[in-house]
PDB file of N, CA and C in Angstrom:
ATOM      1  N   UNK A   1     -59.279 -71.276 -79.495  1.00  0.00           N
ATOM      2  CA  UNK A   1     -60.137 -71.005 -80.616  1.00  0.00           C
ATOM      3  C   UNK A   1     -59.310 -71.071 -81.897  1.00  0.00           C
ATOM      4  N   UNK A   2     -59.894 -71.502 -82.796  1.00  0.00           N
ATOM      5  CA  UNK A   2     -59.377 -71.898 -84.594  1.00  0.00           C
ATOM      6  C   UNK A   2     -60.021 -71.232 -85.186  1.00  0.00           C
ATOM      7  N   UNK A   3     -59.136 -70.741 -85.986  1.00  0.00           N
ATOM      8  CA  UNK A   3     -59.057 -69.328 -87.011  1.00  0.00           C
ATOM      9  C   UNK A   3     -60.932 -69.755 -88.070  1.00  0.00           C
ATOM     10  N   UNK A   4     -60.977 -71.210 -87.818  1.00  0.00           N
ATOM     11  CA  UNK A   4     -62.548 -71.640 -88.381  1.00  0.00           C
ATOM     12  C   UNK A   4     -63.059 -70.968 -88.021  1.00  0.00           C
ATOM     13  N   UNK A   5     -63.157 -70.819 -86.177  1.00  0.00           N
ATOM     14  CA  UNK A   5     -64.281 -70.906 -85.649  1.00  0.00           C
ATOM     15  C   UNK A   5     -64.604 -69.229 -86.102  1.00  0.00           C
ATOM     16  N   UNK A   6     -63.164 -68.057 -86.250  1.00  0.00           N
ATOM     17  CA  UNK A   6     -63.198 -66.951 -86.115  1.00  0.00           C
ATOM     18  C   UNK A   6     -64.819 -66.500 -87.183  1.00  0.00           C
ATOM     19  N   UNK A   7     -64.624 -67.599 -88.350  1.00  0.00           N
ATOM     20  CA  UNK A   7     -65.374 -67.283 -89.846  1.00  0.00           C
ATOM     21  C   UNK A   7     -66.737 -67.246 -89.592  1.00  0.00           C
ATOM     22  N   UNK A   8     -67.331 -68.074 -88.818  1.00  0.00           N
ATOM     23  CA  UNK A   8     -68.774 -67.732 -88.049  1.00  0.00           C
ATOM     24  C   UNK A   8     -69.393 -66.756 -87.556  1.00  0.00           C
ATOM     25  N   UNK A   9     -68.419 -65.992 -87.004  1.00  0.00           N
ATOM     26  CA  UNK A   9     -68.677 -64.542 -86.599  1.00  0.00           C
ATOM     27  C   UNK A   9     -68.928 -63.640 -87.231  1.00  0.00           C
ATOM     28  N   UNK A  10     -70.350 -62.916 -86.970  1.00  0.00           N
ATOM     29  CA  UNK A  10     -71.041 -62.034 -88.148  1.00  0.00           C
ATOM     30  C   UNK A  10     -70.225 -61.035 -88.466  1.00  0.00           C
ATOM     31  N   UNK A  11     -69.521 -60.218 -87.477  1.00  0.00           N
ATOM     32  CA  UNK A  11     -68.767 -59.517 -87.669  1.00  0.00           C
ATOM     33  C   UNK A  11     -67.479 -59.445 -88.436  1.00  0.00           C
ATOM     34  N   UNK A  12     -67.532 -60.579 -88.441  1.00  0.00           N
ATOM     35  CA  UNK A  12     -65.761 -60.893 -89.838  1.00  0.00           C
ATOM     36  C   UNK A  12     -66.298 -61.447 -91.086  1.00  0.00           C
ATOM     37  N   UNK A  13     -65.639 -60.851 -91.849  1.00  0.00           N
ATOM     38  CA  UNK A  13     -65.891 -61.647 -93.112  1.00  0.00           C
ATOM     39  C   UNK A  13     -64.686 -62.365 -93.926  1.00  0.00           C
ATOM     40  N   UNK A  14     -64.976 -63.337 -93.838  1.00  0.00           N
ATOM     41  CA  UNK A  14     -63.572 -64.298 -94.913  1.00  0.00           C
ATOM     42  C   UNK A  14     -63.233 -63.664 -96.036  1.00  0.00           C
ATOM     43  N   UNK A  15     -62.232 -63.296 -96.552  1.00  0.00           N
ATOM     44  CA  UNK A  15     -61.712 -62.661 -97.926  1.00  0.00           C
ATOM     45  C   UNK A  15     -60.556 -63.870 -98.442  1.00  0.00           C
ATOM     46  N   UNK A  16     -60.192 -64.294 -97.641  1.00  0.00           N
ATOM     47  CA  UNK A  16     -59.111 -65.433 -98.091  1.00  0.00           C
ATOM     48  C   UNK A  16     -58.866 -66.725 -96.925  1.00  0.00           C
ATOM     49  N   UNK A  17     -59.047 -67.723 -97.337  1.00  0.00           N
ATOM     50  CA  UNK A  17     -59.090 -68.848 -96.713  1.00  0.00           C
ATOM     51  C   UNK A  17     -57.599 -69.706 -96.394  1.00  0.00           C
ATOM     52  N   UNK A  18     -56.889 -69.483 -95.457  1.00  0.00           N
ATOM     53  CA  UNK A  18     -55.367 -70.459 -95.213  1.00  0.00           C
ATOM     54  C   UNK A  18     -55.731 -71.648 -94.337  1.00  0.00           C
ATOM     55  N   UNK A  19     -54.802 -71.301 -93.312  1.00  0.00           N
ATOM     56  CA  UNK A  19     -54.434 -72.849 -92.583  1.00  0.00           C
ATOM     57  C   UNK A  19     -55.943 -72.162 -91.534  1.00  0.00           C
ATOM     58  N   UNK A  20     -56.976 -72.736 -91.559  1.00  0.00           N
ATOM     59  CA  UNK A  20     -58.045 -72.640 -90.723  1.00  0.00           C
ATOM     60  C   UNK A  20     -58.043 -73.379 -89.634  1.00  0.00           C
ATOM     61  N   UNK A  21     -57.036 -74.335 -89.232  1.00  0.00           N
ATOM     62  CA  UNK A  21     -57.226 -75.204 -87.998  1.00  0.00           C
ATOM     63  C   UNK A  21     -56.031 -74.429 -87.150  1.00  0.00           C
ATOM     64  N   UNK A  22     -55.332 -73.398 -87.870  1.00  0.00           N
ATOM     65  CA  UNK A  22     -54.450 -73.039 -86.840  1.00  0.00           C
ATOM     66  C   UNK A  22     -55.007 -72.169 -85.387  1.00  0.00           C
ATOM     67  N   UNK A  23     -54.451 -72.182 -84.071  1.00  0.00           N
ATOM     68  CA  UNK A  23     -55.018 -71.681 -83.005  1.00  0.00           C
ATOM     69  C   UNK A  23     -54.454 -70.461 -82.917  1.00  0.00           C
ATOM     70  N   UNK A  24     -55.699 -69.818 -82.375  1.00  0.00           N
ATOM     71  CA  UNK A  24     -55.367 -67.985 -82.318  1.00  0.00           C
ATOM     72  C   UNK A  24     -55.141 -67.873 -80.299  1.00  0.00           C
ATOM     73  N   UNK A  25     -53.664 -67.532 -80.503  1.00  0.00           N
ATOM     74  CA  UNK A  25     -53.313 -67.078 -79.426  1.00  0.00           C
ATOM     75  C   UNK A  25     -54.203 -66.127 -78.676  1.00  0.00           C
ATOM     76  N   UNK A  26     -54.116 -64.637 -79.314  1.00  0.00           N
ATOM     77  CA  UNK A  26     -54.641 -63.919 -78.991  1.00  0.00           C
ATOM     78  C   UNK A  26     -54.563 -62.651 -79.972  1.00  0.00           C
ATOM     79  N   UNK A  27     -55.099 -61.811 -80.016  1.00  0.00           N
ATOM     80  CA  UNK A  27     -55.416 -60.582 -80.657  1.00  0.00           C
ATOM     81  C   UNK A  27     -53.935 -59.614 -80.764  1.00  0.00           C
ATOM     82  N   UNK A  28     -53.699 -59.205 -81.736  1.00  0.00           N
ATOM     83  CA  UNK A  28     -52.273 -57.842 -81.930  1.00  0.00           C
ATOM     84  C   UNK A  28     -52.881 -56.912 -82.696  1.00  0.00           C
ATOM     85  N   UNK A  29     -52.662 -55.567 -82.085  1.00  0.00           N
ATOM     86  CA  UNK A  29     -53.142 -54.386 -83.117  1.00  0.00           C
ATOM     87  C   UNK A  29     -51.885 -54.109 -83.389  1.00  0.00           C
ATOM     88  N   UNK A  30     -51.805 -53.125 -84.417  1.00  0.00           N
ATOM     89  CA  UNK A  30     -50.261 -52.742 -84.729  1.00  0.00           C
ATOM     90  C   UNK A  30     -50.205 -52.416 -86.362  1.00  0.00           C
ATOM     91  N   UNK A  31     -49.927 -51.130 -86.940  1.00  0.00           N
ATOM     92  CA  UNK A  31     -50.189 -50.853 -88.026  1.00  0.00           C
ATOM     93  C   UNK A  31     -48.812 -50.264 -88.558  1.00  0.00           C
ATOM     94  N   UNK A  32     -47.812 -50.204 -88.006  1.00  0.00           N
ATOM     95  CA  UNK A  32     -46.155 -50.472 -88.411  1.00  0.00           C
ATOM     96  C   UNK A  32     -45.892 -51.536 -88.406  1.00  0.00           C
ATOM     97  N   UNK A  33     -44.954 -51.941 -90.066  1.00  0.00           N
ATOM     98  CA  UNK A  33     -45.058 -53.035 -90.292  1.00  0.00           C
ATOM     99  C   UNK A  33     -43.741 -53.627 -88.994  1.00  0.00           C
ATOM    100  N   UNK A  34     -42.977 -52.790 -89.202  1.00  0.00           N
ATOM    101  CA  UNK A  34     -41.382 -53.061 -88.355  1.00  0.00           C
ATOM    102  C   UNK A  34     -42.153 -53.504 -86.886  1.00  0.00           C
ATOM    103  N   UNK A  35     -42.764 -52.692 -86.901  1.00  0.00           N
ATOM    104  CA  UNK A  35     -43.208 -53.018 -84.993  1.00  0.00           C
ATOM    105  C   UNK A  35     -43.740 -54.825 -85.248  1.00  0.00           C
ATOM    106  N   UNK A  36     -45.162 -54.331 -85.933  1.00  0.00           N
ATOM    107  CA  UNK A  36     -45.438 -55.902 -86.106  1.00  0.00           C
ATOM    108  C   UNK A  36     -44.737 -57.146 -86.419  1.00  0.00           C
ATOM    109  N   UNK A  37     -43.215 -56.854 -86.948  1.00  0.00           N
ATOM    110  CA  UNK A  37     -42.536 -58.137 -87.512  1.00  0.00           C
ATOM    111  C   UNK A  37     -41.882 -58.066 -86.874  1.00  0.00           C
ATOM    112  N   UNK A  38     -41.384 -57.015 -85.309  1.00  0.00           N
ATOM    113  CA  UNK A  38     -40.540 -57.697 -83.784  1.00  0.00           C
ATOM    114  C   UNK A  38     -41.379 -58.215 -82.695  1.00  0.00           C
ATOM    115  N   UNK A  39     -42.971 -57.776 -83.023  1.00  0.00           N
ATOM    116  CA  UNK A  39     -43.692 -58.079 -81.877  1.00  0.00           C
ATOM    117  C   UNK A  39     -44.774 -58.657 -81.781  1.00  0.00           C
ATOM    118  N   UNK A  40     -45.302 -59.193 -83.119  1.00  0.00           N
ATOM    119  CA  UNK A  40     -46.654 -59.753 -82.889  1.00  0.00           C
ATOM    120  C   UNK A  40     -45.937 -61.418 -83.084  1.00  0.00           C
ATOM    121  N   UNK A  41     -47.015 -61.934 -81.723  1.00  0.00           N
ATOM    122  CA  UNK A  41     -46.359 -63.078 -80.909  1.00  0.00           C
ATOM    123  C   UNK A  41     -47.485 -64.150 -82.419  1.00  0.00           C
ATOM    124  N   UNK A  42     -46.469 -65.352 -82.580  1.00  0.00           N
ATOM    125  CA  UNK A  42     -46.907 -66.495 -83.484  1.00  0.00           C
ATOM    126  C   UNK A  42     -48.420 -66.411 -82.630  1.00  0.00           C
ATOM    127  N   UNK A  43     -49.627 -67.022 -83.765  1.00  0.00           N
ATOM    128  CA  UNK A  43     -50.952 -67.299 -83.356  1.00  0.00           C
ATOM    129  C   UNK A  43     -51.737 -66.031 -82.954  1.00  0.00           C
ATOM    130  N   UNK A  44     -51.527 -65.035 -83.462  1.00  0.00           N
ATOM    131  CA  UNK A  44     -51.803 -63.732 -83.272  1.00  0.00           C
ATOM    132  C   UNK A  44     -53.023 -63.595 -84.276  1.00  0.00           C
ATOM    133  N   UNK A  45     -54.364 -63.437 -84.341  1.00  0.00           N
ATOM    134  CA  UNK A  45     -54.846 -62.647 -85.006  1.00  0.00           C
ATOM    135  C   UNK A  45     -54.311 -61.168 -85.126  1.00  0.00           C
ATOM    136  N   UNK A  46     -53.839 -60.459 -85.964  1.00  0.00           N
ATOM    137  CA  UNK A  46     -53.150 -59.735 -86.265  1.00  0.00           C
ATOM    138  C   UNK A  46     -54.576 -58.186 -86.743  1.00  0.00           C
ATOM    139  N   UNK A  47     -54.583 -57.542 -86.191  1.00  0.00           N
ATOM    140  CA  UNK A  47     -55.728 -56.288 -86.770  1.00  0.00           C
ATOM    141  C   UNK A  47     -55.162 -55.137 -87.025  1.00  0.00           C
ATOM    142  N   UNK A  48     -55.622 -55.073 -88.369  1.00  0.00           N
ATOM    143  CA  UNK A  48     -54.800 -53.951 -88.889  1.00  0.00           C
ATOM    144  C   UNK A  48     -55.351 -52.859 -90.179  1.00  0.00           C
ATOM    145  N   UNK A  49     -54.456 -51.923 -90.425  1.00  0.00           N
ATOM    146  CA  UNK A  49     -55.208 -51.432 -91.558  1.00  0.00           C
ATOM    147  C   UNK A  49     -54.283 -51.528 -92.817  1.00  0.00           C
ATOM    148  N   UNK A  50     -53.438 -52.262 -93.018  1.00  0.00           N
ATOM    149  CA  UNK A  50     -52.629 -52.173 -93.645  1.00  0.00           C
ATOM    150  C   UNK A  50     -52.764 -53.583 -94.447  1.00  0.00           C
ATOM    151  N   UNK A  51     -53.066 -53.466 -95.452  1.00  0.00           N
ATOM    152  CA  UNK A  51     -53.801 -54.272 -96.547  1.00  0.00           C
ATOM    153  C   UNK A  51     -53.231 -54.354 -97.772  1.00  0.00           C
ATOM    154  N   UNK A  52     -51.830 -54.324 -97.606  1.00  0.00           N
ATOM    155  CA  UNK A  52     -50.818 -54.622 -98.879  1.00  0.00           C
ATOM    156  C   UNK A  52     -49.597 -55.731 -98.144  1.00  0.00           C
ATOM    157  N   UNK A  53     -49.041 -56.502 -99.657  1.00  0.00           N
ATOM    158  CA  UNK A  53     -48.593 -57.326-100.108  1.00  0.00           C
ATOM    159  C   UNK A  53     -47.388 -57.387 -98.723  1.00  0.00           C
ATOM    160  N   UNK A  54     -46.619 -56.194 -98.446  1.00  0.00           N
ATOM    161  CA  UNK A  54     -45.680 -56.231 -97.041  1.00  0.00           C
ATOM    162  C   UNK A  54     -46.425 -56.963 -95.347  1.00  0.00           C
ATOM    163  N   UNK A  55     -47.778 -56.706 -95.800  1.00  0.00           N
ATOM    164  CA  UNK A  55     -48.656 -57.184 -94.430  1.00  0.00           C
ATOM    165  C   UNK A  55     -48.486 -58.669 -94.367  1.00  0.00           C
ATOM    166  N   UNK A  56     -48.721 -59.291 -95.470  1.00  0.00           N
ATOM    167  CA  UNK A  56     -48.551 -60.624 -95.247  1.00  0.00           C
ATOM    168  C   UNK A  56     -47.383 -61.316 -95.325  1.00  0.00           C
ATOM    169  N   UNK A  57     -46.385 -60.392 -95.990  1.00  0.00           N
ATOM    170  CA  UNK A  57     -45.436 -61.401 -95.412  1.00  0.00           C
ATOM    171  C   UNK A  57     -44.647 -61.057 -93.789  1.00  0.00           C
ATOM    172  N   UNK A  58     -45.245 -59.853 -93.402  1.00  0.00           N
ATOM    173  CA  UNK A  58     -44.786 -59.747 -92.022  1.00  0.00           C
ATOM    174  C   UNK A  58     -45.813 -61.492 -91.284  1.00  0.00           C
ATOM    175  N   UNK A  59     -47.293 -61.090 -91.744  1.00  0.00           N
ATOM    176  CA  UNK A  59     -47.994 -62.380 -91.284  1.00  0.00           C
ATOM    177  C   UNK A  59     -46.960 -63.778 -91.162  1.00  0.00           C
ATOM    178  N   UNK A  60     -46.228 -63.780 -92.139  1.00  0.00           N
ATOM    179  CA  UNK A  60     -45.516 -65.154 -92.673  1.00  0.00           C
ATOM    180  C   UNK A  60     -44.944 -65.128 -91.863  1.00  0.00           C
ATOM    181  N   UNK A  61     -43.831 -64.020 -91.265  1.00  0.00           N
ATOM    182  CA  UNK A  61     -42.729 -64.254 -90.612  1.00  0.00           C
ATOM    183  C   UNK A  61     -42.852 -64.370 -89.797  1.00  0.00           C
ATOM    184  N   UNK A  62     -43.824 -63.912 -88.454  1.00  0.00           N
ATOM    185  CA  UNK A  62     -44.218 -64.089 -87.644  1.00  0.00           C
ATOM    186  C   UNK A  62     -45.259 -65.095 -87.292  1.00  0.00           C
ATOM    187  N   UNK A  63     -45.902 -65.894 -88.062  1.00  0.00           N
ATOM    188  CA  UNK A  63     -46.682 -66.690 -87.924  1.00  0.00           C
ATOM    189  C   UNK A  63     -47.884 -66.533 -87.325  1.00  0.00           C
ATOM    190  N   UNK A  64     -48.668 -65.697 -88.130  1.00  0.00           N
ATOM    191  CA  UNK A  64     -49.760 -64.976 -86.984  1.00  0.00           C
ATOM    192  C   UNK A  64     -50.600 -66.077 -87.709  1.00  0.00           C
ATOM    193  N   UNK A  65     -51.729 -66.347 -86.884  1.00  0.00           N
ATOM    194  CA  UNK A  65     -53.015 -66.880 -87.734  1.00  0.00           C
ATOM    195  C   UNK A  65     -53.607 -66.358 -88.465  1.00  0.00           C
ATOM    196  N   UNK A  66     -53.829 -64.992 -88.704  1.00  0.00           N
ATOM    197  CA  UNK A  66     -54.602 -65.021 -89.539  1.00  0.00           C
ATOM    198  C   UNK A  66     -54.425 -63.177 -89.616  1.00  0.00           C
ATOM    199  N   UNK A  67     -54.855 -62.443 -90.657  1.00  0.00           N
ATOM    200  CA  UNK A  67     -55.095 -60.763 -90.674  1.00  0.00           C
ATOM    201  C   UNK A  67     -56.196 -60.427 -90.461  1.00  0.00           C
ATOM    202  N   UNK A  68     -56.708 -59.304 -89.598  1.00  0.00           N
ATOM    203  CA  UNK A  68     -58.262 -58.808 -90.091  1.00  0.00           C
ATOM    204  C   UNK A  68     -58.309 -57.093 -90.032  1.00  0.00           C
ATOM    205  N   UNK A  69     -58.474 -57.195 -91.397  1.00  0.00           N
ATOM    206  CA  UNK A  69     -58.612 -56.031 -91.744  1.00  0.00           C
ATOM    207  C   UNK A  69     -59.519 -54.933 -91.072  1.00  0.00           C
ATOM    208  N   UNK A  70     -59.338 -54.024 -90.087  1.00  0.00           N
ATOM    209  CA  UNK A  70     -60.218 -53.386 -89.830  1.00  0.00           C
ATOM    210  C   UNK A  70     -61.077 -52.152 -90.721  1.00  0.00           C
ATOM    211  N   UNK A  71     -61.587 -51.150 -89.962  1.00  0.00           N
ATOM    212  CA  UNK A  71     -62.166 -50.351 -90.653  1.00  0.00           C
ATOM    213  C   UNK A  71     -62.621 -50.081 -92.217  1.00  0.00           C
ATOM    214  N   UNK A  72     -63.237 -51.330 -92.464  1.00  0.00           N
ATOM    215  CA  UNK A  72     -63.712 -50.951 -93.840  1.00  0.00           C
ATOM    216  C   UNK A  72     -62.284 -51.369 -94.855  1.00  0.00           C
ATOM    217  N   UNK A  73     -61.073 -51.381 -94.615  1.00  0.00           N
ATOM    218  CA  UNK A  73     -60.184 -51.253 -95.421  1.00  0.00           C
ATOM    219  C   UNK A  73     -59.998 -52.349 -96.836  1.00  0.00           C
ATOM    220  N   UNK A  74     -60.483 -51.724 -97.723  1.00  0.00           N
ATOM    221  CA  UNK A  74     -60.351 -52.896 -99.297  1.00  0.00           C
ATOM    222  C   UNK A  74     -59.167 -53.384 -99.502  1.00  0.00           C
ATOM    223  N   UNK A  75     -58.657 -54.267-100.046  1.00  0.00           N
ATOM    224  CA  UNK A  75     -57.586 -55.022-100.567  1.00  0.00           C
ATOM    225  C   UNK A  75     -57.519 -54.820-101.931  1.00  0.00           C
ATOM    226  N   UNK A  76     -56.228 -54.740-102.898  1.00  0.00           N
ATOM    227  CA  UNK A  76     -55.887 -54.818-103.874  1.00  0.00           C
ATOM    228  C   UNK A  76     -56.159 -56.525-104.222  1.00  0.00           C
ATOM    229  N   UNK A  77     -57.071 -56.341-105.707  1.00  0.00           N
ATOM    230  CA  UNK A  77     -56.969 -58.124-106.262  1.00  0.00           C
ATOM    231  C   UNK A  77     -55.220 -58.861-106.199  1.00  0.00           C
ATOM    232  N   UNK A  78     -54.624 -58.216-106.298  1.00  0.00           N
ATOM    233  CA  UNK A  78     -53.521 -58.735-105.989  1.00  0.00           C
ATOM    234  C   UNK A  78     -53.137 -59.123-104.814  1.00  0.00           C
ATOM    235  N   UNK A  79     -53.096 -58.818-103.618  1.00  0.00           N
ATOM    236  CA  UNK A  79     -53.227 -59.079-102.478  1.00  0.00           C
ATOM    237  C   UNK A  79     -53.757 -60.493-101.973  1.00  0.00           C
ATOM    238  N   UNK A  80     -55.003 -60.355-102.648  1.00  0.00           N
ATOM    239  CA  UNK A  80     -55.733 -61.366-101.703  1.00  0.00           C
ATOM    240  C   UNK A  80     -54.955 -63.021-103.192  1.00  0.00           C
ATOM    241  N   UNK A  81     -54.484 -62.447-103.958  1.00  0.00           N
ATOM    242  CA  UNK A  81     -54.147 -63.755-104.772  1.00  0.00           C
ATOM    243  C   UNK A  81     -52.658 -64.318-104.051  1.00  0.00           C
ATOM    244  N   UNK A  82     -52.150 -63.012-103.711  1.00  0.00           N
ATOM    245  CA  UNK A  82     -50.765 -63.238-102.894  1.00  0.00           C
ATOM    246  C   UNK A  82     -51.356 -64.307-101.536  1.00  0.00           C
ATOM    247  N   UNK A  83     -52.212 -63.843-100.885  1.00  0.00           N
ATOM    248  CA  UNK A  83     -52.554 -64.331 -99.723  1.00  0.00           C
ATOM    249  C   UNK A  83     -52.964 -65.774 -99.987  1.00  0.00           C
ATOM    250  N   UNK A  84     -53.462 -66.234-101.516  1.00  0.00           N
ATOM    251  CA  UNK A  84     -54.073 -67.772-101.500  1.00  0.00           C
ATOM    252  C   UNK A  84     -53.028 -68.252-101.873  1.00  0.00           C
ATOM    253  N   UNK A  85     -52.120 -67.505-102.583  1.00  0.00           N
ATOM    254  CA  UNK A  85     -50.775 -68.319-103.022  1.00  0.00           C
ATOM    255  C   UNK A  85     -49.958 -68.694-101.447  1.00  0.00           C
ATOM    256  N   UNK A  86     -49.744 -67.764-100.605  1.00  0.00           N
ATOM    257  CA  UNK A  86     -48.807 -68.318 -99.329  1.00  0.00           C
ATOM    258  C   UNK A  86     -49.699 -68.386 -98.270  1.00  0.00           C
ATOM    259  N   UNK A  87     -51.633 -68.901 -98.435  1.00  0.00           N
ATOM    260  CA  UNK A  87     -52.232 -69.873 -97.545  1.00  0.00           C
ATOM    261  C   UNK A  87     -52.249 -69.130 -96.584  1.00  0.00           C
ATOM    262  N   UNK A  88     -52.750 -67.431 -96.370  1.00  0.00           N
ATOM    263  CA  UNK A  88     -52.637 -66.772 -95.563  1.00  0.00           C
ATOM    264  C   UNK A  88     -54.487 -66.417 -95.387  1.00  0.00           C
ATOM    265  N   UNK A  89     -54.858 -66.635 -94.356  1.00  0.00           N
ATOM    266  CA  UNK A  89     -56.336 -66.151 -94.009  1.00  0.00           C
ATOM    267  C   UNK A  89     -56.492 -65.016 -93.899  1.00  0.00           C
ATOM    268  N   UNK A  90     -56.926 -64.090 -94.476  1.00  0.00           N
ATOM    269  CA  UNK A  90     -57.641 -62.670 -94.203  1.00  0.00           C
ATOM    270  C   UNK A  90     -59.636 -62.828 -94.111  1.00  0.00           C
ATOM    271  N   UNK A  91     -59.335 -61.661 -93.434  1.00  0.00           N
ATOM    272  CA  UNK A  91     -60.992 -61.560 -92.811  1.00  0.00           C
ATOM    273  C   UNK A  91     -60.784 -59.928 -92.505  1.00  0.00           C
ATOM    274  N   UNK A  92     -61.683 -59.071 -93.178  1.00  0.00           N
ATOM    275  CA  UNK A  92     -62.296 -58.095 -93.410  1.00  0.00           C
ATOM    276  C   UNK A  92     -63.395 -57.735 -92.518  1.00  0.00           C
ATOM    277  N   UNK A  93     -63.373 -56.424 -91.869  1.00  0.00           N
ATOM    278  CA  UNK A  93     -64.645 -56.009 -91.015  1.00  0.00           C
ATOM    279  C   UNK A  93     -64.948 -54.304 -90.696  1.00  0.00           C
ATOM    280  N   UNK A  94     -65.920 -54.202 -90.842  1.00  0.00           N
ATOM    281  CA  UNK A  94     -66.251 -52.935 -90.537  1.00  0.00           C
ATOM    282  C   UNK A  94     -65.856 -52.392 -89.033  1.00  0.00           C
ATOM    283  N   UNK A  95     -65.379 -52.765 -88.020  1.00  0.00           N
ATOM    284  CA  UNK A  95     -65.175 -52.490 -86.972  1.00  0.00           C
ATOM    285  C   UNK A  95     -64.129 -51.796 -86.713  1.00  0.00           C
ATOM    286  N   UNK A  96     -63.888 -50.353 -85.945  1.00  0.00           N
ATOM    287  CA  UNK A  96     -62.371 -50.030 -85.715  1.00  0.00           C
ATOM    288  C   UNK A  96     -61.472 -51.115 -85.230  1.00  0.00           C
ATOM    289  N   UNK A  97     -59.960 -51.063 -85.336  1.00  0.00           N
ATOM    290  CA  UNK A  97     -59.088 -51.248 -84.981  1.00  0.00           C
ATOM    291  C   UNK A  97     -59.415 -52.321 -83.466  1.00  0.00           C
ATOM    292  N   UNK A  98     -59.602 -51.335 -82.630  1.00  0.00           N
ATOM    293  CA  UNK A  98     -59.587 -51.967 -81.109  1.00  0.00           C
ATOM    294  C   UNK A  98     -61.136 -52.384 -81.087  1.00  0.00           C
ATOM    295  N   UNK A  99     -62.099 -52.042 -81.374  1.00  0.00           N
ATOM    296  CA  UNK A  99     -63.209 -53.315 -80.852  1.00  0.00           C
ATOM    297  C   UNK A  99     -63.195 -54.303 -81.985  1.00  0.00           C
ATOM    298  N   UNK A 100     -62.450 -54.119 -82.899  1.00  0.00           N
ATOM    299  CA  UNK A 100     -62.379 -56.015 -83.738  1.00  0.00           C
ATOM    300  C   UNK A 100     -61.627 -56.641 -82.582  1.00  0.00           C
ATOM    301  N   UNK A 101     -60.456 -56.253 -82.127  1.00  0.00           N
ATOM    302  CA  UNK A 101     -59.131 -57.017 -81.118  1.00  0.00           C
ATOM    303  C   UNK A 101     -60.119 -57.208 -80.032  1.00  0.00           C
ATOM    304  N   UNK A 102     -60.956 -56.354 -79.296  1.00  0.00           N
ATOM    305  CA  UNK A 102     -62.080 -56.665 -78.203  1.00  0.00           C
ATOM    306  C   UNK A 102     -62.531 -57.666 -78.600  1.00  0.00           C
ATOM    307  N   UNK A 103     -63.053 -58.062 -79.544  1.00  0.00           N
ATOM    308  CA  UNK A 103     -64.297 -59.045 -80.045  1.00  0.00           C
ATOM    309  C   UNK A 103     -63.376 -60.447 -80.394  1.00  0.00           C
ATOM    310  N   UNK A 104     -62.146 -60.385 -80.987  1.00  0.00           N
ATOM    311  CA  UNK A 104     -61.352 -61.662 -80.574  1.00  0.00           C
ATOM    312  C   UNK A 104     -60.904 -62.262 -78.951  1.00  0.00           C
ATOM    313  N   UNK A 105     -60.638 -60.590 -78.383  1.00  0.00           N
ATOM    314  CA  UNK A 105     -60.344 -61.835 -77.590  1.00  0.00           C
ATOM    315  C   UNK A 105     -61.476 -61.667 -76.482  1.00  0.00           C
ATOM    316  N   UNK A 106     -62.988 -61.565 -76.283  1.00  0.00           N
ATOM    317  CA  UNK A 106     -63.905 -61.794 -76.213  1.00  0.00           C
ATOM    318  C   UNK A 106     -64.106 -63.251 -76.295  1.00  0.00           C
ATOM    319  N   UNK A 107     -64.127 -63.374 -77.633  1.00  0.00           N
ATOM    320  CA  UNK A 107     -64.041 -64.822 -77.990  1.00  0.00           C
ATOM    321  C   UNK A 107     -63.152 -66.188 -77.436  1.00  0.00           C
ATOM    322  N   UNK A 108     -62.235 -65.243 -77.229  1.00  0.00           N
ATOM    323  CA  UNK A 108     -61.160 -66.194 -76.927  1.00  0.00           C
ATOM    324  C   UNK A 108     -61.567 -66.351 -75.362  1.00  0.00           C
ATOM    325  N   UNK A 109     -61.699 -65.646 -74.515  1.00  0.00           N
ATOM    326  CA  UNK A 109     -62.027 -65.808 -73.221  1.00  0.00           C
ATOM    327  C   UNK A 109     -63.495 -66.455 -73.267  1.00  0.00           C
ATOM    328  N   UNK A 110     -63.952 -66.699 -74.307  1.00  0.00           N
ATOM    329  CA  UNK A 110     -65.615 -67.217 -74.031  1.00  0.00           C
ATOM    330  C   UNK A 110     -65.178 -68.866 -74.321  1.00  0.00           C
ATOM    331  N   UNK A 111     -64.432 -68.913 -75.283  1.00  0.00           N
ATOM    332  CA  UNK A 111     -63.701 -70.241 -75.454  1.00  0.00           C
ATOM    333  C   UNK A 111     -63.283 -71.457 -74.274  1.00  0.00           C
ATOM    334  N   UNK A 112     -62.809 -70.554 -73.247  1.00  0.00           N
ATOM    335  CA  UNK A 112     -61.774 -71.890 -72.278  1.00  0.00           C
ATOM    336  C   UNK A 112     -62.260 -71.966 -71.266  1.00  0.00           C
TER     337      UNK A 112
END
């Protein structure tokens, strides 16, 4: 599944648009940034609540596909300009933590 297909889903909402053809491995929760930048595996939809400028470049370094913000969590306008400047996809959702990561990889198993 491609981070596109993720944008269809009622439940996510696009806040910032990157590399959309990239493939989503699979789902990472993880709301330390340190943890997330030794362990979330490249192609990771990444779910989190952590919605500042350090989130994405852990995203960068690790090469996740894409962030999704769980629980309601807003972004600073700065943020999401950081995110179009280094082509980083965020997607925003009302869902806790673990049933957004359910609902990816839901998806992902409905996929293959």
């Amino acid at each position: 599944m491609t981070v596109n297909e993720l944008k269809n889903i009622p439940e996510f909402t696009l806040l910032n648009e990157g590399d959309m053809n990239k493939v989503i491995t699979r789902p990472f929760c993880c709301d330390l940034l340190s943890v997330a930048m030794s362990k979330a595996p490249a192609g990771a939809a990444w779910v989190t609540i952590m919605g500042n400028t350090n989130a994405l470049a852990v995203s960068s370094l690790t090469d996740c596909a894409c962030i999704i913000l769980a629980e309601g969590t807003s972004l600073d306008p700065n943020v999401v300009h950081k995110a179009q400047v280094q082509e980083i996809t965020l997607f925003e959702t009302e869902l806790p933590i673990f049933e957004a990561a359910l609902k990816v990889n839901e998806l992902l198993t409905a996929s293959k």
